[in-house]
C-alpha atoms as a PDB file:
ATOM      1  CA  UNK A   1      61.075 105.483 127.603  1.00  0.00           C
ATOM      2  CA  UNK A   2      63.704 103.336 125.881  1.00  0.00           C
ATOM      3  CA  UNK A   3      64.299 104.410 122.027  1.00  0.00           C
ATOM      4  CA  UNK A   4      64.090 101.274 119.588  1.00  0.00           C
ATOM      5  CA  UNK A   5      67.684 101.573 118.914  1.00  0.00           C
ATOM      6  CA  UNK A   6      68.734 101.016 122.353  1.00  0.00           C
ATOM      7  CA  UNK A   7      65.992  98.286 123.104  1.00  0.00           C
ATOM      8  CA  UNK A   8      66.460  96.301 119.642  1.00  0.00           C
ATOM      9  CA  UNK A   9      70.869  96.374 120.461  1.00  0.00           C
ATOM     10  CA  UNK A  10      70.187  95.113 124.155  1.00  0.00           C
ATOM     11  CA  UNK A  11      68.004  92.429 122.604  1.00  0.00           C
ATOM     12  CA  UNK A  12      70.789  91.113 120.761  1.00  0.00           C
ATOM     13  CA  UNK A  13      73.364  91.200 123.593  1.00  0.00           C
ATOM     14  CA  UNK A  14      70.672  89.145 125.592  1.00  0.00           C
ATOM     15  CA  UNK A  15      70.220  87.015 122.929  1.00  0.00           C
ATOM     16  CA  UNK A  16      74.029  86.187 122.636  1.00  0.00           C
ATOM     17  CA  UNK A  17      73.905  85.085 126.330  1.00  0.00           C
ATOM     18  CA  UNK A  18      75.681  88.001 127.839  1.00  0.00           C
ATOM     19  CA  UNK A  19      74.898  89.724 130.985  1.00  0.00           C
ATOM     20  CA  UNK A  20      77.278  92.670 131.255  1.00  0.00           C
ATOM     21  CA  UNK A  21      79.022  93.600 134.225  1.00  0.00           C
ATOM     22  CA  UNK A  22      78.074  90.181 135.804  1.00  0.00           C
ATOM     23  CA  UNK A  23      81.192  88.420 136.757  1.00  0.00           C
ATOM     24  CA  UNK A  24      81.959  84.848 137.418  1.00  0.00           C
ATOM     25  CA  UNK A  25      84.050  84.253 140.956  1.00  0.00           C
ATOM     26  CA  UNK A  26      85.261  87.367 140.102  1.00  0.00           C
ATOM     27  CA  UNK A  27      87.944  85.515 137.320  1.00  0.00           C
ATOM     28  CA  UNK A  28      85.998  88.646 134.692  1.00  0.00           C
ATOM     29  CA  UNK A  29      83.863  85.715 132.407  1.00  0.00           C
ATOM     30  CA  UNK A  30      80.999  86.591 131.990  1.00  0.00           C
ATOM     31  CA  UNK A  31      77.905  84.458 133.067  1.00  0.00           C
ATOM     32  CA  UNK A  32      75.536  83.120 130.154  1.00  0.00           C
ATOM     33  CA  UNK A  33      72.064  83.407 131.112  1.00  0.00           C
ATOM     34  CA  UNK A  34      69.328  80.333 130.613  1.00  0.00           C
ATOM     35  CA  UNK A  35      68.183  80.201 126.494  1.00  0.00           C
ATOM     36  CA  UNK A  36      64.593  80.153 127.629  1.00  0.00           C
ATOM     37  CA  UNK A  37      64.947  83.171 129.745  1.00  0.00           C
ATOM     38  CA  UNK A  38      66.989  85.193 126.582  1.00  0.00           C
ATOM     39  CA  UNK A  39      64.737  84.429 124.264  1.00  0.00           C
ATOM     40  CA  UNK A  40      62.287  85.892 126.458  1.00  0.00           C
ATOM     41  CA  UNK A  41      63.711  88.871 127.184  1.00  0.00           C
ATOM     42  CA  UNK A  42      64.176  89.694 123.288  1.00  0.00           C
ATOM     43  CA  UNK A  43      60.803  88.902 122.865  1.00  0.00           C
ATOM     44  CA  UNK A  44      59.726  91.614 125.601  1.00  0.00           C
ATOM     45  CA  UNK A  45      62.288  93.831 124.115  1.00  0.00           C
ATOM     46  CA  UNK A  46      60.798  93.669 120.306  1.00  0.00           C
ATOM     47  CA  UNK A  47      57.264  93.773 121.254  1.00  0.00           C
ATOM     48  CA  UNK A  48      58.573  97.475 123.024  1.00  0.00           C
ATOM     49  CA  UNK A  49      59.815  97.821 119.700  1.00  0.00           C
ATOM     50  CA  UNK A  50      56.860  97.929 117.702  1.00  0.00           C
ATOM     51  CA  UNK A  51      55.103  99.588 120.951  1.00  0.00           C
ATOM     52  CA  UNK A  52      57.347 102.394 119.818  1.00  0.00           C
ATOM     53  CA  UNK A  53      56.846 102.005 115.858  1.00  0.00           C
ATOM     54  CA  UNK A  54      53.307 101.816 116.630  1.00  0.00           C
ATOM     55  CA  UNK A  55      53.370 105.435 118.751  1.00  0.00           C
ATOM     56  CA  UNK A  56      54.751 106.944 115.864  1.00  0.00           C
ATOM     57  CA  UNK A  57      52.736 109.687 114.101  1.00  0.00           C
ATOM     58  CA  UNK A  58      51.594 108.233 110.729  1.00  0.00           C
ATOM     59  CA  UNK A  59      52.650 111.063 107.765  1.00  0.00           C
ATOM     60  CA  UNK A  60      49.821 113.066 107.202  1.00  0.00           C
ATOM     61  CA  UNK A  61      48.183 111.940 103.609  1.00  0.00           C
ATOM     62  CA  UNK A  62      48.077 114.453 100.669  1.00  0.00           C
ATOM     63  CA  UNK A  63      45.068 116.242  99.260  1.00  0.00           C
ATOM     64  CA  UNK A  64      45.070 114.941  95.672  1.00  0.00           C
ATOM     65  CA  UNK A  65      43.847 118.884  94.442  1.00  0.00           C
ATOM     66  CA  UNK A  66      46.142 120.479  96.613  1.00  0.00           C
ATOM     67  CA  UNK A  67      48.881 117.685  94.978  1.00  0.00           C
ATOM     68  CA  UNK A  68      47.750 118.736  91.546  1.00  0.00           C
ATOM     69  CA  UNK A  69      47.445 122.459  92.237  1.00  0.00           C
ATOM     70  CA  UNK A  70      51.340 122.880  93.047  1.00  0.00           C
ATOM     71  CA  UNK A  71      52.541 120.257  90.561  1.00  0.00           C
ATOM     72  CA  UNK A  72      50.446 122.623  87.521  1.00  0.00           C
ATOM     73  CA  UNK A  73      52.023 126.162  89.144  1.00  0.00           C
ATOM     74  CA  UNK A  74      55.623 124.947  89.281  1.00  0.00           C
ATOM     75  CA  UNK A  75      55.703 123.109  85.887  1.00  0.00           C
ATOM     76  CA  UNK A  76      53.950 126.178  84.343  1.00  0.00           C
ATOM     77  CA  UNK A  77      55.560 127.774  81.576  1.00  0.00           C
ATOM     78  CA  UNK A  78      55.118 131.306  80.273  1.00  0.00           C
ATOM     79  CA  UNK A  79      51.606 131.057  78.242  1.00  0.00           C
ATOM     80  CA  UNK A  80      48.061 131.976  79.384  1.00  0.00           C
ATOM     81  CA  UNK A  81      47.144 128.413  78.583  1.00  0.00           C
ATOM     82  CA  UNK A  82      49.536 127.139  81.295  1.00  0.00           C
ATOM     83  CA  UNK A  83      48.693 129.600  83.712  1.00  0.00           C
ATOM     84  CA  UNK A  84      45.005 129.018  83.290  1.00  0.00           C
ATOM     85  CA  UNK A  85      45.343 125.023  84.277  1.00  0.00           C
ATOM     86  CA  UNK A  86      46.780 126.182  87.485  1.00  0.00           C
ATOM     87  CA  UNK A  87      44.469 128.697  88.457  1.00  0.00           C
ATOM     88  CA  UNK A  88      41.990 125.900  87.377  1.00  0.00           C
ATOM     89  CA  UNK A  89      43.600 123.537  89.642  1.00  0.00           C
ATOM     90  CA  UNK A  90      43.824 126.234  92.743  1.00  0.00           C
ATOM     91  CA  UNK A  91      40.078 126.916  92.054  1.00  0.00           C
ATOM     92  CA  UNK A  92      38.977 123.145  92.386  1.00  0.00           C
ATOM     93  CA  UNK A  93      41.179 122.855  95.930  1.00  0.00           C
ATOM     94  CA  UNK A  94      39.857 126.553  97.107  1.00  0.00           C
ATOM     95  CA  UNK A  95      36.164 125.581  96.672  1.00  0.00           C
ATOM     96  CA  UNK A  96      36.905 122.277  98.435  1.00  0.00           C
ATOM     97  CA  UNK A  97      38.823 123.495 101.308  1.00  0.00           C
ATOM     98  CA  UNK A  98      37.856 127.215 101.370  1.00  0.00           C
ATOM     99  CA  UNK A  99      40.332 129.675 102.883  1.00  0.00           C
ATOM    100  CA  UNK A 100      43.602 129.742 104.290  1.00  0.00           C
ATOM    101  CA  UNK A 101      46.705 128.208 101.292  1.00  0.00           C
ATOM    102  CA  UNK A 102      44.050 126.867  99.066  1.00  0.00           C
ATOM    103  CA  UNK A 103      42.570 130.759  98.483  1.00  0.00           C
ATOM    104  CA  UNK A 104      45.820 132.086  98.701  1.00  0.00           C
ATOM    105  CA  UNK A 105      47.333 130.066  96.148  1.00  0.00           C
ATOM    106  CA  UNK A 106      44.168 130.641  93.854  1.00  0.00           C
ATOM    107  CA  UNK A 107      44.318 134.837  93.938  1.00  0.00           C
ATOM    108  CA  UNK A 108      48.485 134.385  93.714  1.00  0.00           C
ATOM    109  CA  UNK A 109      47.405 132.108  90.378  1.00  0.00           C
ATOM    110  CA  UNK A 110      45.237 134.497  89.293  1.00  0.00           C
ATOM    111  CA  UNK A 111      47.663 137.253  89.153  1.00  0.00           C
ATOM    112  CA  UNK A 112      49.911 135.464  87.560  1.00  0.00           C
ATOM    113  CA  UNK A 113      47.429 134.699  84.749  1.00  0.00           C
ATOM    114  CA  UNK A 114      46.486 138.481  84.292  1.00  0.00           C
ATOM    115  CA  UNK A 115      50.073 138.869  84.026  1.00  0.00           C
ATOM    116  CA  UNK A 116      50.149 136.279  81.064  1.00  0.00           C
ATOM    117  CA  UNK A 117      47.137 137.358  79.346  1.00  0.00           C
ATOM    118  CA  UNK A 118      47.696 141.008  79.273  1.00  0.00           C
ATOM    119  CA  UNK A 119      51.299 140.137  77.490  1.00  0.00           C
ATOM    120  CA  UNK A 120      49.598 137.958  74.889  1.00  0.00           C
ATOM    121  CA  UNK A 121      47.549 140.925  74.066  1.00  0.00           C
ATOM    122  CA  UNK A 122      43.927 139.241  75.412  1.00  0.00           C
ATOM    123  CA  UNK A 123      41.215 142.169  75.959  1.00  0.00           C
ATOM    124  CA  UNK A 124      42.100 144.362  78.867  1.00  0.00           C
ATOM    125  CA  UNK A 125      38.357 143.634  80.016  1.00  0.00           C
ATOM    126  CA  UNK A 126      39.056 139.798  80.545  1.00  0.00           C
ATOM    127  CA  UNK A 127      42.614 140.468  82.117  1.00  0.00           C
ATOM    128  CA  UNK A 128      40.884 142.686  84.825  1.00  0.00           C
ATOM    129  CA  UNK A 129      37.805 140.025  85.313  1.00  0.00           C
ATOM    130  CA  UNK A 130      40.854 137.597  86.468  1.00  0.00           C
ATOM    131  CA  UNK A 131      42.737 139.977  88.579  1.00  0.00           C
ATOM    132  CA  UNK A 132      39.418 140.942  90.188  1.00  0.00           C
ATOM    133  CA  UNK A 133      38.400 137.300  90.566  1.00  0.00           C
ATOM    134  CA  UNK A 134      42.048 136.968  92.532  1.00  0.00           C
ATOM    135  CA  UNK A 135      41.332 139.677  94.886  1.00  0.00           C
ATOM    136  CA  UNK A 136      37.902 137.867  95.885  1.00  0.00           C
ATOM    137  CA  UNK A 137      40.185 134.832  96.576  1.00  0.00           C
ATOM    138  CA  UNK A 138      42.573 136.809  98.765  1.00  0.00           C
ATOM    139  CA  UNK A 139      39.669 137.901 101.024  1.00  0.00           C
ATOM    140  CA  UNK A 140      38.196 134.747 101.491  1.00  0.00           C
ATOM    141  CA  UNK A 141      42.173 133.793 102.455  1.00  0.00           C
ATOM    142  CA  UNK A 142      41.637 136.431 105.183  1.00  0.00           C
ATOM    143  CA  UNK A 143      38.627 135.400 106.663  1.00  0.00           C
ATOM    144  CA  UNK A 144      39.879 131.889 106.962  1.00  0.00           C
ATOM    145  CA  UNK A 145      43.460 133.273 108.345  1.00  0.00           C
ATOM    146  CA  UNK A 146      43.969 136.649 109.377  1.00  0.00           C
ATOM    147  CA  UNK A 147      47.235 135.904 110.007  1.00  0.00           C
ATOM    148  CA  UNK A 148      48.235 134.653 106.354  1.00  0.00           C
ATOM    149  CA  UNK A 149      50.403 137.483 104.865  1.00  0.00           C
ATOM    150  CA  UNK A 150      50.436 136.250 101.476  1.00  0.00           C
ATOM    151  CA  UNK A 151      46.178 136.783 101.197  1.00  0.00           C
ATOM    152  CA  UNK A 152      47.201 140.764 101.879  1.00  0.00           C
ATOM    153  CA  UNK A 153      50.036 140.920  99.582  1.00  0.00           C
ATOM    154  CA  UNK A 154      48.098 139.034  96.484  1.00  0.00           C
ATOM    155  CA  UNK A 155      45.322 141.121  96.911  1.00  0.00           C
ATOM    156  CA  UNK A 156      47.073 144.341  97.055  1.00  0.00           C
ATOM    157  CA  UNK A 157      48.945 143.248  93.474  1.00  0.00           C
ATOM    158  CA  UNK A 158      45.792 142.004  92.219  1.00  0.00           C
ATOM    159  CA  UNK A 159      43.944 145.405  93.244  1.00  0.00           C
ATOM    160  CA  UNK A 160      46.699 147.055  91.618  1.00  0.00           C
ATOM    161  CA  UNK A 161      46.641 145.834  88.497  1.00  0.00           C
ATOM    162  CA  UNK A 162      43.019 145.914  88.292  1.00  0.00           C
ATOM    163  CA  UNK A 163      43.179 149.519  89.002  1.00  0.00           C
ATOM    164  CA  UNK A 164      45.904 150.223  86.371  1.00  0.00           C
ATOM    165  CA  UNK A 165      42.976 149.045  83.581  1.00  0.00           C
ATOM    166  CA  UNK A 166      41.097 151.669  84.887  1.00  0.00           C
ATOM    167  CA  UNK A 167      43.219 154.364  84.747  1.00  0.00           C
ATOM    168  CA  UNK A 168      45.195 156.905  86.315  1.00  0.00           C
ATOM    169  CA  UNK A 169      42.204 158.035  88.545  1.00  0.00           C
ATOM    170  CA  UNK A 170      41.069 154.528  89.802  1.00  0.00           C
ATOM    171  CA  UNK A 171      45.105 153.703  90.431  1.00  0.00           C
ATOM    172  CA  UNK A 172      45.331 156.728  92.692  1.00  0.00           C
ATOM    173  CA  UNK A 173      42.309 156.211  94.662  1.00  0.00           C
ATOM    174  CA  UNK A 174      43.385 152.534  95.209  1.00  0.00           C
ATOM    175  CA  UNK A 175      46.228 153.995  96.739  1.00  0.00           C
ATOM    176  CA  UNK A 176      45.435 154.133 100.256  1.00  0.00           C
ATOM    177  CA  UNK A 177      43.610 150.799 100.944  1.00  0.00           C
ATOM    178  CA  UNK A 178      46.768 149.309  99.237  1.00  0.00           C
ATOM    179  CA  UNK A 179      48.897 150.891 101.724  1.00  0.00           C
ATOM    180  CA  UNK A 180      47.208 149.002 104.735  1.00  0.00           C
ATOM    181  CA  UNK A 181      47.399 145.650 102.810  1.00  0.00           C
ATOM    182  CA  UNK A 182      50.898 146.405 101.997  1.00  0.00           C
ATOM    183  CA  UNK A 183      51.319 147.427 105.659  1.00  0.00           C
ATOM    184  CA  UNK A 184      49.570 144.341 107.306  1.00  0.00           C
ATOM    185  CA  UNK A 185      51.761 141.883 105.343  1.00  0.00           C
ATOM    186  CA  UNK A 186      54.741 143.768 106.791  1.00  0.00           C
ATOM    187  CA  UNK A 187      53.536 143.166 109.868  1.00  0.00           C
ATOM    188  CA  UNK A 188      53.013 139.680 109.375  1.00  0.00           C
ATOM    189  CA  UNK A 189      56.014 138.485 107.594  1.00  0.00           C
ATOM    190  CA  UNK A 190      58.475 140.855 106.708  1.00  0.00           C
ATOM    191  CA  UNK A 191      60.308 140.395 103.151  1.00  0.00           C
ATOM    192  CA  UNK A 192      57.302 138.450 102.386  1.00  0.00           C
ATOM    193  CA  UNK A 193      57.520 137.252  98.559  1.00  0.00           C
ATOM    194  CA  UNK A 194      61.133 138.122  98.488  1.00  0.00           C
ATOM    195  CA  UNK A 195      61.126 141.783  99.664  1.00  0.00           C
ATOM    196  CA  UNK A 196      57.861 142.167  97.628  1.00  0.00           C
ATOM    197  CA  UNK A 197      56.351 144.890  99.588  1.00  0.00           C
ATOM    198  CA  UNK A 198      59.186 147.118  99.569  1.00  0.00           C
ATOM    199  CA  UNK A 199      59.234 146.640  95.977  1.00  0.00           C
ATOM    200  CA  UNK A 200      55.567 147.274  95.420  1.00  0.00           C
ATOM    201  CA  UNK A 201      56.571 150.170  97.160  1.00  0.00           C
ATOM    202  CA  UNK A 202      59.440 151.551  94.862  1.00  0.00           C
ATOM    203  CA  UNK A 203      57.422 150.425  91.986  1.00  0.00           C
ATOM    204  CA  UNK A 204      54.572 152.727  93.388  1.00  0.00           C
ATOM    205  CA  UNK A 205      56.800 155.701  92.971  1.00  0.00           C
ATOM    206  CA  UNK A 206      58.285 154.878  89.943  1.00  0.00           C
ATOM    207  CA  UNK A 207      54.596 155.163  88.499  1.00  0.00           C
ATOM    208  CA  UNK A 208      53.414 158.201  89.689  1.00  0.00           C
ATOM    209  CA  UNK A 209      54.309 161.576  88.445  1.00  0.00           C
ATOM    210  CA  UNK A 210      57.404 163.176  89.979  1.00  0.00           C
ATOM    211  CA  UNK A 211      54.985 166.311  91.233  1.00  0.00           C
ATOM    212  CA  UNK A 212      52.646 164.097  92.605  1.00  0.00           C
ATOM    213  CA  UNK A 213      55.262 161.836  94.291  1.00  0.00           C
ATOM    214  CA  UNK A 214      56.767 165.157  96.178  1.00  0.00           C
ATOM    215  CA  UNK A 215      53.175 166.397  97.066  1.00  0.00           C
ATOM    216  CA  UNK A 216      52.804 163.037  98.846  1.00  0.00           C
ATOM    217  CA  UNK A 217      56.154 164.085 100.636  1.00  0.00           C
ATOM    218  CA  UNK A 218      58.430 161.840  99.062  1.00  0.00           C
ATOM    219  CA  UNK A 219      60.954 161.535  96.497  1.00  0.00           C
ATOM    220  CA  UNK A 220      62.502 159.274  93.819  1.00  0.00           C
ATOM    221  CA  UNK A 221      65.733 159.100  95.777  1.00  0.00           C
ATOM    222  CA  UNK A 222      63.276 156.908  98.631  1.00  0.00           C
ATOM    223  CA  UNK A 223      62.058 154.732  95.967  1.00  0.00           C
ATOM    224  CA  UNK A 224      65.509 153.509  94.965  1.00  0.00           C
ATOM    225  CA  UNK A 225      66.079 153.038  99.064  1.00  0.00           C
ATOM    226  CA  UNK A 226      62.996 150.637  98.976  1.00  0.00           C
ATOM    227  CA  UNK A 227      64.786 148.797  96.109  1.00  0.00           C
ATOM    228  CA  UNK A 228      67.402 148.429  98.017  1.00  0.00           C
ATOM    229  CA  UNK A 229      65.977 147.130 101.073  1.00  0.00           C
ATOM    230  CA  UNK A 230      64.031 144.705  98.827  1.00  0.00           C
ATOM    231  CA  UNK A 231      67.537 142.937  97.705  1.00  0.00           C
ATOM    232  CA  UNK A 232      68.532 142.707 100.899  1.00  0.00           C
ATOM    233  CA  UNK A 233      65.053 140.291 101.425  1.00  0.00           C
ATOM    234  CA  UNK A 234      65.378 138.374  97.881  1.00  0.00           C
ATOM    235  CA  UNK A 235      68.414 139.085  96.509  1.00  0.00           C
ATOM    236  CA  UNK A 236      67.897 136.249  94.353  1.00  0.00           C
ATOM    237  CA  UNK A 237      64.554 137.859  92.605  1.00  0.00           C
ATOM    238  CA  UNK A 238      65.441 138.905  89.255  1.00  0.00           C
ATOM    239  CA  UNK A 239      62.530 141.417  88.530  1.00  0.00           C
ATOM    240  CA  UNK A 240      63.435 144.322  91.785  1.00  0.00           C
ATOM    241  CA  UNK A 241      66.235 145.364  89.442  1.00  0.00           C
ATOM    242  CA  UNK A 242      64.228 145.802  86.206  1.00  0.00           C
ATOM    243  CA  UNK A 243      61.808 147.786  88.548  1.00  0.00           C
ATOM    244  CA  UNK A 244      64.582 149.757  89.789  1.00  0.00           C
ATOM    245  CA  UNK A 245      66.229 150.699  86.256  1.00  0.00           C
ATOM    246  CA  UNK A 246      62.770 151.799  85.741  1.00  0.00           C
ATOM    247  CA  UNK A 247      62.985 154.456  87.947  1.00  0.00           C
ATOM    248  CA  UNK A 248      66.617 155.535  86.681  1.00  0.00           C
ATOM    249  CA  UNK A 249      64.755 155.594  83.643  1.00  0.00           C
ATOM    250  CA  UNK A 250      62.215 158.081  85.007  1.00  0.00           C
ATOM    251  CA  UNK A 251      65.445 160.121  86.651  1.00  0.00           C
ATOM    252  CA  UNK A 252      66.974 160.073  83.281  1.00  0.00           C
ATOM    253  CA  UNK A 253      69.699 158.070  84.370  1.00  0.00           C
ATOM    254  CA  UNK A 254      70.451 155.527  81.503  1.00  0.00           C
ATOM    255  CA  UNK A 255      73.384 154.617  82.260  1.00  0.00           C
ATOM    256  CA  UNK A 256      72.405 153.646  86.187  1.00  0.00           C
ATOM    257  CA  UNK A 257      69.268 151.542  84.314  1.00  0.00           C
ATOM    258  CA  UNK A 258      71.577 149.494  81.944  1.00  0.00           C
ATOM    259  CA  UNK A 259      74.285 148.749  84.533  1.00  0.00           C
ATOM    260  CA  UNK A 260      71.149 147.253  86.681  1.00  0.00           C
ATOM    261  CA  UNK A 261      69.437 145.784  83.761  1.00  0.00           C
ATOM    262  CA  UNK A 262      72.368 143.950  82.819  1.00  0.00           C
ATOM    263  CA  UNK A 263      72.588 142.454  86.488  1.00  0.00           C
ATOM    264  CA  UNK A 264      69.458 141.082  86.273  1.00  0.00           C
ATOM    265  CA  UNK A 265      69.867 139.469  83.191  1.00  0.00           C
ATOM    266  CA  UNK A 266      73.756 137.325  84.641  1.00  0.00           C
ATOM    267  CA  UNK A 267      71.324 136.383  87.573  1.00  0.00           C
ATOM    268  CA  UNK A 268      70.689 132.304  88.078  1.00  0.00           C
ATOM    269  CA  UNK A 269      67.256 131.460  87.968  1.00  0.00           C
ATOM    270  CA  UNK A 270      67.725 130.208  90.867  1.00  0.00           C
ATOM    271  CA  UNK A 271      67.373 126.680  92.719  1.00  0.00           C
ATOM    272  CA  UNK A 272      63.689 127.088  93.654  1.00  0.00           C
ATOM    273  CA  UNK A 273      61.466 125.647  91.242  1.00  0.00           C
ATOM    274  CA  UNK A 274      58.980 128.592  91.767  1.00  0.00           C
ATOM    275  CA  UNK A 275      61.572 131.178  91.755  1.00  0.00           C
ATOM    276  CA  UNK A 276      62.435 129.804  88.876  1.00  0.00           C
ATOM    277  CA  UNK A 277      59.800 130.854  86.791  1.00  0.00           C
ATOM    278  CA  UNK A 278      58.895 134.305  88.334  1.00  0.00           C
ATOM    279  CA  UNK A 279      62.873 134.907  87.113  1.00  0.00           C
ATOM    280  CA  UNK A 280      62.271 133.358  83.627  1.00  0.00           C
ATOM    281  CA  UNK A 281      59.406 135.823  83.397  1.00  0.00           C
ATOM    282  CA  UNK A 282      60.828 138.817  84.415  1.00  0.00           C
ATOM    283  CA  UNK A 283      64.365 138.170  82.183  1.00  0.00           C
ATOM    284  CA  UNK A 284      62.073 138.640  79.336  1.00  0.00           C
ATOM    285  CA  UNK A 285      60.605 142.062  80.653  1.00  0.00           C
ATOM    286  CA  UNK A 286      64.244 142.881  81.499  1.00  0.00           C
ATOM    287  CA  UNK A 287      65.488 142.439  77.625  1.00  0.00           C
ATOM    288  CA  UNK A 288      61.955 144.423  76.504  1.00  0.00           C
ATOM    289  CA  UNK A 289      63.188 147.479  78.588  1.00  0.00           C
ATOM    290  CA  UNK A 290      67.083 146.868  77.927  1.00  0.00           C
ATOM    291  CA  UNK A 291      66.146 147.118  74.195  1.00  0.00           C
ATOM    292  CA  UNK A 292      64.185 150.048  74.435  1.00  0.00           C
ATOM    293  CA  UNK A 293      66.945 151.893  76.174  1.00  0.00           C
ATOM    294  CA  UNK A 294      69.090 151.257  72.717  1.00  0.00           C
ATOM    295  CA  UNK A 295      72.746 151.532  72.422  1.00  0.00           C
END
């Protein structure tokens, strides 16, 4: 089938009277053709035209929650207020279109909020009610899509932090069913959330006791190899280096944890408007920890 291009330029060539390649008495001058005949063959040619505009797929139209959902996450600033509007927002598009990037954006919300609550000091019995309420989200993600990485991920961060509330004893027997969410969004997406599970996974050791960590069969040395394979998925995400001075902090290597903290802090933000933000956060956890390390 023609393009419109080509059909709309041969309607004006017809249109100017000119029949190429047909010569008259072979002297090379070209042959006008009949007005009434032209003018028909434009006519033909445009209505193919709009045939073709017609046979275009219209852009598909833009769910006004979904719309507001996104526009409150990536204008959000650092406050609980902010990041309650969004997880607002994500909760009125979830429960209208339950499941697949509506859930997922409401449990990813609503870690994000814990996040901003338990640094503004709000009772550690509300933070985990949110993180809790973003791991319900995350499953109903799953049942929609089994295929969506980012439900596994959110859920295993949201489980996490949940379990941290708890204590030591809930963290540790979270442990294993956050492996396998951990390990299904590697399957699914590798590097998803900039490297994040490779980073959950360093952070992971950095947490637990040294004995423990070698009962388990591992080491701090691996940890700091996770680290590094999480740069090499988002090299641009400010907060795997504050994670990783952590753990020179737990090997008593200070100097190793300023050198990195002070990387993190000449990052850029970063082009990506929700990058952005996750690095704005996470520069002010890295100058908490650089000032605690002291001169």
């Amino acid at each position: 089938m023609l393009n419109r291009e080509r059909l709309e330029r041969m309607g004006r060539k017809r249109l100017a009277g000119e029949d190429q390649g047909r010569f008259c008495g072979g002297q090379g001058l070209t042959r006008p053709r009949a007005p009434a005949k032209a003018a028909a063959a434009l006519l033909t040619l445009f209505a193919a035209g709009a045939q073709l505009r017609a046979q275009a797929p219209a852009p598909a139209p833009v769910d006004p929650l979904q719309a507001k959902a996104e526009q409150l996450w990536l204008t959000r600033d650092l406050t609980p207020g902010a990041a309650r509007k969004a997880l607002d927002a994500y909760e009125a598009w979830c429960s209208a279109a339950p499941g697949g990037p509506s859930c997922t954006g409401q449990c990813r919300a609503a870690y994000w909020l814990g996040l901003m609550m338990d640094e503004a000091g709000q009772p550690a019995s509300a933070v985990q009610r949110v993180f809790d309420g973003g791991t319900k989200a995350c499953r109903a993600a799953q049942q929609k899509d089994p295929k969506n990485a980012g439900a596994y991920f959110w859920e295993a961060v949201n489980r996490a932090k949940s379990a941290e509330i708890s204590g030591i004893v809930s963290s540790a027997g979270q442990l294993p069913d956050l492996k396998r969410l951990v390990d299904k969004t590697d399957a699914l997406e590798p590097g998803y959330f900039h490297g994040g599970t490779d980073r959950y996974r360093g952070a992971v050791i950095t947490r637990t006791p040294t004995f423990l960590v070698r009962m388990k069969g591992q080491s701090n040395e691996e940890g700091e190899r996770y680290f590094q394979k999480s740069l090499k998925f988002g090299p641009g995400f400010v907060g795997t280096r504050r994670f990783w001075a952590e753990l020179k902090i737990k090997m008593d290597d200070t100097a190793g944890a300023r050198e990195l903290l002070l990387q993190a802090l000449a990052m850029p933000d970063g082009e990506d408007p929700d990058l952005r933000v996750w690095n704005t956060h996470e520069k002010a956890l890295t100058r908490k920890v650089l000032a605690g390390l002291g001169r």
